[in-house]
Protein backbone atom coordinates (compact mmCIF):
# COMPACT_ATOMS: atom_id res chain seq x y z
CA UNK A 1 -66.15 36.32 -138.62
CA UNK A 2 -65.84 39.32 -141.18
CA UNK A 3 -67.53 37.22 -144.22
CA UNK A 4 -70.54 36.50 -141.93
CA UNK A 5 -70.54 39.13 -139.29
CA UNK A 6 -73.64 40.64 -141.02
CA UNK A 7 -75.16 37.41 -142.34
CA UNK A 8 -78.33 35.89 -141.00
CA UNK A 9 -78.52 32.21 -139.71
CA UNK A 10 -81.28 29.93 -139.56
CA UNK A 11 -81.72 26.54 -137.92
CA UNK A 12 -84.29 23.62 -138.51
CA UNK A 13 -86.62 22.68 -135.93
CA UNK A 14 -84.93 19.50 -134.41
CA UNK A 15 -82.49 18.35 -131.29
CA UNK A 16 -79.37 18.91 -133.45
CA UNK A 17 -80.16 22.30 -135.11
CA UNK A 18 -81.44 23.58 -131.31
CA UNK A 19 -78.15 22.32 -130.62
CA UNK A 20 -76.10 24.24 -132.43
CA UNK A 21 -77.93 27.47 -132.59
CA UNK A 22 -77.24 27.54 -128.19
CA UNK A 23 -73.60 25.93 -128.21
CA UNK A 24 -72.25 27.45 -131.37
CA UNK A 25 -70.79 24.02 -131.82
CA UNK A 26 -71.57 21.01 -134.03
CA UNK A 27 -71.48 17.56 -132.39
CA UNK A 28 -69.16 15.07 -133.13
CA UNK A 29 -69.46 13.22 -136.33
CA UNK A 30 -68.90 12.88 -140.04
CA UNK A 31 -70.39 15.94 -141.63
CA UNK A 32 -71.25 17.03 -145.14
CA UNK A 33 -70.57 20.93 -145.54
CA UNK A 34 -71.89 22.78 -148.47
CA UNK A 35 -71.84 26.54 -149.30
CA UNK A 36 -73.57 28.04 -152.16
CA UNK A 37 -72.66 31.78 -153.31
CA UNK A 38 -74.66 33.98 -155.43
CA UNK A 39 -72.49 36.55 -157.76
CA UNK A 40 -75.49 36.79 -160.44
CA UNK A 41 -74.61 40.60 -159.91
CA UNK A 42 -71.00 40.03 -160.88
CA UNK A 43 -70.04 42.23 -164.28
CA UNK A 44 -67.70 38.83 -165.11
CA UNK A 45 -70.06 37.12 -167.89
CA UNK A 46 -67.32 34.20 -167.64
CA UNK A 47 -68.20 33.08 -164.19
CA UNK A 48 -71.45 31.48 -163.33
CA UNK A 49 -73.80 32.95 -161.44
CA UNK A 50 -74.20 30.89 -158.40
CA UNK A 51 -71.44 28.88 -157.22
CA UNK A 52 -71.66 25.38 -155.46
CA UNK A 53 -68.74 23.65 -153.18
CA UNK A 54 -69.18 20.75 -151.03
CA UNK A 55 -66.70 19.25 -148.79
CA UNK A 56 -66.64 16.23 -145.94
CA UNK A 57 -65.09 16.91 -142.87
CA UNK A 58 -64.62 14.26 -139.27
CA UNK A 59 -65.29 16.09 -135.92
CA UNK A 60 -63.49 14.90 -133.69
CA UNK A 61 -65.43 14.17 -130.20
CA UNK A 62 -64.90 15.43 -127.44
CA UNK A 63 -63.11 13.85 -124.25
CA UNK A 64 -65.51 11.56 -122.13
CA UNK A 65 -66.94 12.44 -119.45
CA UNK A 66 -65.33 10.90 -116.25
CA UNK A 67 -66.34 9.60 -112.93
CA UNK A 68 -63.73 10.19 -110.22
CA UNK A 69 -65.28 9.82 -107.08
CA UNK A 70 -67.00 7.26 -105.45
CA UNK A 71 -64.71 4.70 -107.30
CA UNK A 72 -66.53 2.07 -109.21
CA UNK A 73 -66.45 -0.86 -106.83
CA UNK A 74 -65.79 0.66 -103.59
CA UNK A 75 -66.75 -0.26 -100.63
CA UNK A 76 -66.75 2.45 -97.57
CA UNK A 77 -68.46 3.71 -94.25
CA UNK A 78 -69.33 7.38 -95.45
CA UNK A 79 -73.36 7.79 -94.88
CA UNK A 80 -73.15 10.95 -97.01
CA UNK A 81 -70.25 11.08 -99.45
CA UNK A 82 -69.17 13.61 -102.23
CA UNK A 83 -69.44 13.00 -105.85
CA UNK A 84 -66.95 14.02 -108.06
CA UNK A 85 -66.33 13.87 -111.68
CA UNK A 86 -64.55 15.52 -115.34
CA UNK A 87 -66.19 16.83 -117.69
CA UNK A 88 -65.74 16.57 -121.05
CA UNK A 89 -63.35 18.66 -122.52
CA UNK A 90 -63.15 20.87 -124.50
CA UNK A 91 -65.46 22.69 -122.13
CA UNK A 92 -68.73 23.85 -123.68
CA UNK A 93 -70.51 27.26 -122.31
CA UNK A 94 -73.89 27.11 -119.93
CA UNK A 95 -73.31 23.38 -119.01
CA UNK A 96 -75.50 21.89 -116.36
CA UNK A 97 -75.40 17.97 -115.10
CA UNK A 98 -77.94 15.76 -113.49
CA UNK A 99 -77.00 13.50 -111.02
CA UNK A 100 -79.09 9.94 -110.41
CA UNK A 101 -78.08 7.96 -107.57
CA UNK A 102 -80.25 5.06 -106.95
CA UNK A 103 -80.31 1.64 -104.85
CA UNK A 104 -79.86 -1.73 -107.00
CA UNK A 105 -82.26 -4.36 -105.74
CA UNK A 106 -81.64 -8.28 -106.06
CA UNK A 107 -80.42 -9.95 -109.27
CA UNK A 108 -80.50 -6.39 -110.82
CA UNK A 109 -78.30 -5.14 -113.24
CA UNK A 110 -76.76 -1.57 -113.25
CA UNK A 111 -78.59 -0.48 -116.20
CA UNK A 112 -81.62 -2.07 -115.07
CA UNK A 113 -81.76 -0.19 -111.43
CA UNK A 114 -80.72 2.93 -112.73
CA UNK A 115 -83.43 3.51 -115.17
CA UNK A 116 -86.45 1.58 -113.03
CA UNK A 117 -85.88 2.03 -109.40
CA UNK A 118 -86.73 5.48 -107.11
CA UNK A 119 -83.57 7.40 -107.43
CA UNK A 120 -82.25 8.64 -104.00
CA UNK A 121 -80.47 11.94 -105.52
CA UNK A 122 -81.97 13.02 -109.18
CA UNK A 123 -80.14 16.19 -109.02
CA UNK A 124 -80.01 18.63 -111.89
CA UNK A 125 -79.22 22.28 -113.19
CA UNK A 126 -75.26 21.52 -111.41
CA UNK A 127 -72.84 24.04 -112.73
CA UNK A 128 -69.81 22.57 -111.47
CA UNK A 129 -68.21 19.26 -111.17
CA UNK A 130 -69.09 18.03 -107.82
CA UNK A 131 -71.98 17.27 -105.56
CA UNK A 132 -72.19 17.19 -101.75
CA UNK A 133 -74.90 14.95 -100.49
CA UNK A 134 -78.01 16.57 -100.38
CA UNK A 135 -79.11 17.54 -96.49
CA UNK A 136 -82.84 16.47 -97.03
CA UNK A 137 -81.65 13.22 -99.09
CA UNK A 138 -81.73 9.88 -96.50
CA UNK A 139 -78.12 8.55 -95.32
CA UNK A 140 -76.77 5.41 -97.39
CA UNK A 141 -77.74 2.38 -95.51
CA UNK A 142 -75.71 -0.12 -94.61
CA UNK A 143 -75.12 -2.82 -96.78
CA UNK A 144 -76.91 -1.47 -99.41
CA UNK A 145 -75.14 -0.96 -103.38
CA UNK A 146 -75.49 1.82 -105.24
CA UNK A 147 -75.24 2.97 -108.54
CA UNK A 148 -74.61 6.66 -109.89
CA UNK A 149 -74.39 8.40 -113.43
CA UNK A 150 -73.99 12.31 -114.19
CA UNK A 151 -75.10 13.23 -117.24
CA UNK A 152 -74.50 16.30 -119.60
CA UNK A 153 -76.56 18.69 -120.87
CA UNK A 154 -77.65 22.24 -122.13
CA UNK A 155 -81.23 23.18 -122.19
CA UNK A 156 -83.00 20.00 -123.72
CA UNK A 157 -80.31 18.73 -125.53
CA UNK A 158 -78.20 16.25 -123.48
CA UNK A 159 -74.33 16.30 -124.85
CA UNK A 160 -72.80 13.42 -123.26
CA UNK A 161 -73.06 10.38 -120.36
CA UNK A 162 -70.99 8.79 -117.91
CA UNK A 163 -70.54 5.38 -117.13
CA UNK A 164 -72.01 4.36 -114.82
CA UNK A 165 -70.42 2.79 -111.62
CA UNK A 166 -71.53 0.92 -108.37
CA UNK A 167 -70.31 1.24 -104.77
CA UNK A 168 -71.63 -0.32 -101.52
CA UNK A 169 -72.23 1.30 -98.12
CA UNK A 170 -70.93 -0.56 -95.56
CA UNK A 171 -69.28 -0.40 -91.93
CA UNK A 172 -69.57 -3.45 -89.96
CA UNK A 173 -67.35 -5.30 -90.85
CA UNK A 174 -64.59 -7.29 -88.07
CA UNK A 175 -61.41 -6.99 -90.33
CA UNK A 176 -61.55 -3.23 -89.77
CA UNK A 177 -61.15 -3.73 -86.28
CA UNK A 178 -57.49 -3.08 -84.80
CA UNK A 179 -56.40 -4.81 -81.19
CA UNK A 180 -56.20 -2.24 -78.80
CA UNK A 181 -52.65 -0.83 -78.92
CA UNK A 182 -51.21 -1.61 -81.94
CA UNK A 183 -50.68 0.72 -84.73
CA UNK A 184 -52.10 1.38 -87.89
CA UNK A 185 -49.14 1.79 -90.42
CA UNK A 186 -49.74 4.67 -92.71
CA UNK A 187 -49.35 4.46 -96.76
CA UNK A 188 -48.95 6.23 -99.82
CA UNK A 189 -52.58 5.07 -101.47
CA UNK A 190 -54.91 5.24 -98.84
CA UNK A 191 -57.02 1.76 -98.70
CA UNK A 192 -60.63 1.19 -99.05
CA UNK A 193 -61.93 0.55 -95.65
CA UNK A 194 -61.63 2.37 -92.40
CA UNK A 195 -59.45 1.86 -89.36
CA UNK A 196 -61.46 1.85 -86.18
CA UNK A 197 -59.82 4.63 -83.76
CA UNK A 198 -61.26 3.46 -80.07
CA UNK A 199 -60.65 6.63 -78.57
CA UNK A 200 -56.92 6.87 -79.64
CA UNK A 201 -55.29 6.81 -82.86
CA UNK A 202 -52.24 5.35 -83.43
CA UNK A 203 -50.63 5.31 -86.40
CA UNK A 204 -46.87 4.26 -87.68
CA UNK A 205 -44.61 5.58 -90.57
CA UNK A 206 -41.34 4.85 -92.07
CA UNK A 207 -39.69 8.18 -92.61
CA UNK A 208 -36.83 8.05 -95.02
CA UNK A 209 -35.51 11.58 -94.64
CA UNK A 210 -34.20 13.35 -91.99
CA UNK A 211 -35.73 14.17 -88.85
CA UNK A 212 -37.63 17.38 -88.27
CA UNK A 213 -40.96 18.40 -86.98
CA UNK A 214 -44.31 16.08 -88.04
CA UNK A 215 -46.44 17.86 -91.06
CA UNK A 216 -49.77 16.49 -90.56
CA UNK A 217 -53.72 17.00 -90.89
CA UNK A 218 -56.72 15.61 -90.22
CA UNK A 219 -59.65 16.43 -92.28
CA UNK A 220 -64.00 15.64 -91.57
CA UNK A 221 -64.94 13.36 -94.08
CA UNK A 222 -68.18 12.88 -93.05
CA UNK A 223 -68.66 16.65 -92.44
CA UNK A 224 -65.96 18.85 -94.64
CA UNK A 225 -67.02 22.15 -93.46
CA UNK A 226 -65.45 21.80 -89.67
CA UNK A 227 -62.30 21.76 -88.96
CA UNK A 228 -60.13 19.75 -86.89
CA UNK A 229 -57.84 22.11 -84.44
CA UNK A 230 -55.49 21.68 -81.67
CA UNK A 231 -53.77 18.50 -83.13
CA UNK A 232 -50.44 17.65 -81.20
CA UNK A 233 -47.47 18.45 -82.24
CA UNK A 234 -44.73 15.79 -82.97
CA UNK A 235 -41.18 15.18 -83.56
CA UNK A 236 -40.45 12.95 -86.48
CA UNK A 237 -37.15 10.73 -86.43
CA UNK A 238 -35.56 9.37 -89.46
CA UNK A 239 -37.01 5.48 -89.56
CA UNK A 240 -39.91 4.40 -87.58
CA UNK A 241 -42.03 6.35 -86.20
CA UNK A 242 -45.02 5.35 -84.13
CA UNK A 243 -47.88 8.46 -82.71
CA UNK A 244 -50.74 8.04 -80.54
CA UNK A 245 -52.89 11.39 -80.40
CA UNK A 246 -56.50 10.99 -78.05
CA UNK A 247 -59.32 11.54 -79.51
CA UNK A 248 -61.65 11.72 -76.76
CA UNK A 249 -60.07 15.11 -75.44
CA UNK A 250 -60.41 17.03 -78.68
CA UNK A 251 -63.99 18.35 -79.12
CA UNK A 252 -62.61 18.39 -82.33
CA UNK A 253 -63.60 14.61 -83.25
CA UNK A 254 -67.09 13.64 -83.13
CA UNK A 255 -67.84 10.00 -82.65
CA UNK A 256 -68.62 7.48 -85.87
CA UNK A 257 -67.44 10.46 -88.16
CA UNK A 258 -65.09 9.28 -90.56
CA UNK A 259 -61.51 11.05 -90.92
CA UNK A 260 -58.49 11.24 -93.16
CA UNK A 261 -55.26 11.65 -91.51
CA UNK A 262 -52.38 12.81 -94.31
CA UNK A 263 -49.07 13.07 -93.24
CA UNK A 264 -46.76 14.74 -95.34
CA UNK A 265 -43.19 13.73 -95.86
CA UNK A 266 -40.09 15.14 -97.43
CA UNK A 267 -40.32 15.40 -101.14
CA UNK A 268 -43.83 16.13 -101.21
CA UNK A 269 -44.47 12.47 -100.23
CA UNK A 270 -47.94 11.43 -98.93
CA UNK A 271 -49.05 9.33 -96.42
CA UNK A 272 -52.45 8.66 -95.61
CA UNK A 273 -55.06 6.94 -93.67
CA UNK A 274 -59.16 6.68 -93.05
CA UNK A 275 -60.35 5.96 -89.73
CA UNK A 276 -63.28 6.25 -87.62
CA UNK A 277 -63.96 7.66 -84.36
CA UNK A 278 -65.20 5.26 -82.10
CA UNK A 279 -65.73 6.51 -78.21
């Protein structure tokens, strides 16, 4: 910085130079550097007057961008779900990212339905690394497979892609179904689909530690700005446990939301489980 401080920079008229000149940053690749230094007013007669180095240097790139959330392949009942993802890191100032979301038809490919069919979100100008659906965007219908990218970008220069991954929307389905009574047994990974609470929800743990009082919460998926209050309050034995908590008489629970009940064990452990409310 004090051998250019004062210096003046210029930059070509092209992607890569418009690039650099915002980010500060080249991109990553195999790059020729050359410097050229004028001491023609030098008093040493031995040296010449201009003086020419080049070197070749390997950027390294960057970290991918990631997808997180939906997971490629999933299949779940949320009508409006949130998309999450990671940059690429190191982090690079005044980053924005579009979202595409769009519907793949028959005998379409992913490539193929992202690029030609009506997106349902074409979000841009994001600053941050997740997107709640869009209010005035149509619900996910059911049955229907998506596929989603988030690309990268600053200004008009776009740095990086995603891959790009499919889910499906979908809720009727029989195996989801519990018989009335029986308990839903909670796990460490919570699974794909969606246990159907009919007014109660009963769930089952094994608890390995000793007894004490239940550490549990229930969060909105299909609405994560409300909260769920006045959940029981249980007493959790060492072994099997088994909990039945009515839905119906919490305003709390609105019906064909979709919820996430966490229970949290000794050790940090955490046990989970998606349901919806069915009245």
């Amino acid at each position: 910085r004090a051998a250019f401080g004062n210096s003046k920079f210029s930059f070509g008229n092209n992607n890569y130079a418009l690039n650099v000149s915002q980010t500060s940053r080249f991109m990553e690749g195999e790059y020729e550097y050359c410097y050229e230094v004028d001491i023609s007013d030098s008093k040493a007669s031995t040296l010449p007057p201009i003086y020419e180095n080049c070197f070749v240097y390997q950027l390294q790139p960057r970290t991918p961008m990631l997808l997180i959330s939906p997971v490629d392949g999933d299949v779940f009942c949320n009508k409006r779900p949130q998309f999450i993802w990671q940059p690429s890191l190191p982090a690079l100032p005044n980053t924005r990212f579009r979202l595409v979301l769009a519907p793949i038809r028959n005998n379409q490919d992913i490539v193929e339905a992202l690029t030609f069919n009506p997106p349902l979100i074409n979000q841009s100008n994001i600053a941050g690394n997740s997107l709640f659906y869009p209010v005035n965007v149509p619900e996910l219908q059911e049955g229907q497979l998506y596929v989603w990218q988030v690309i990268a970008y600053q200004g008009q220069t776009i740095l990086s892609r995603s891959e790009v991954w499919v889910f499906t929307h979908q809720c009727k389905d029989d195996k989801r179904d519990t018989i009335d009574g029986s308990y839903r047994e909670l796990k460490e990974v919570s699974e794909g689909d969606f246990y159907i609470a009919q007014q109660y929800l009963r769930f089952s743990y094994i608890n390995p530690y000793s007894s004490g009082e239940l550490n549990y919460e229930i969060t909105n998926l299909s609405d994560p700005s409300s909260s769920v209050k006045r959940l029981p309050k249980f007493k959790m034995e060492s072994g099997l446990n088994k909990h039945e908590i009515d839905l119906f008489e919490n305003s709390s629970f609105k019906e064909d939301d979709e919820y996430l009940l966490r229970v949290k064990l000794a050790n940090n452990r955490i046990l989970a489980l998606r349901f919806i409310y069915k009245n």
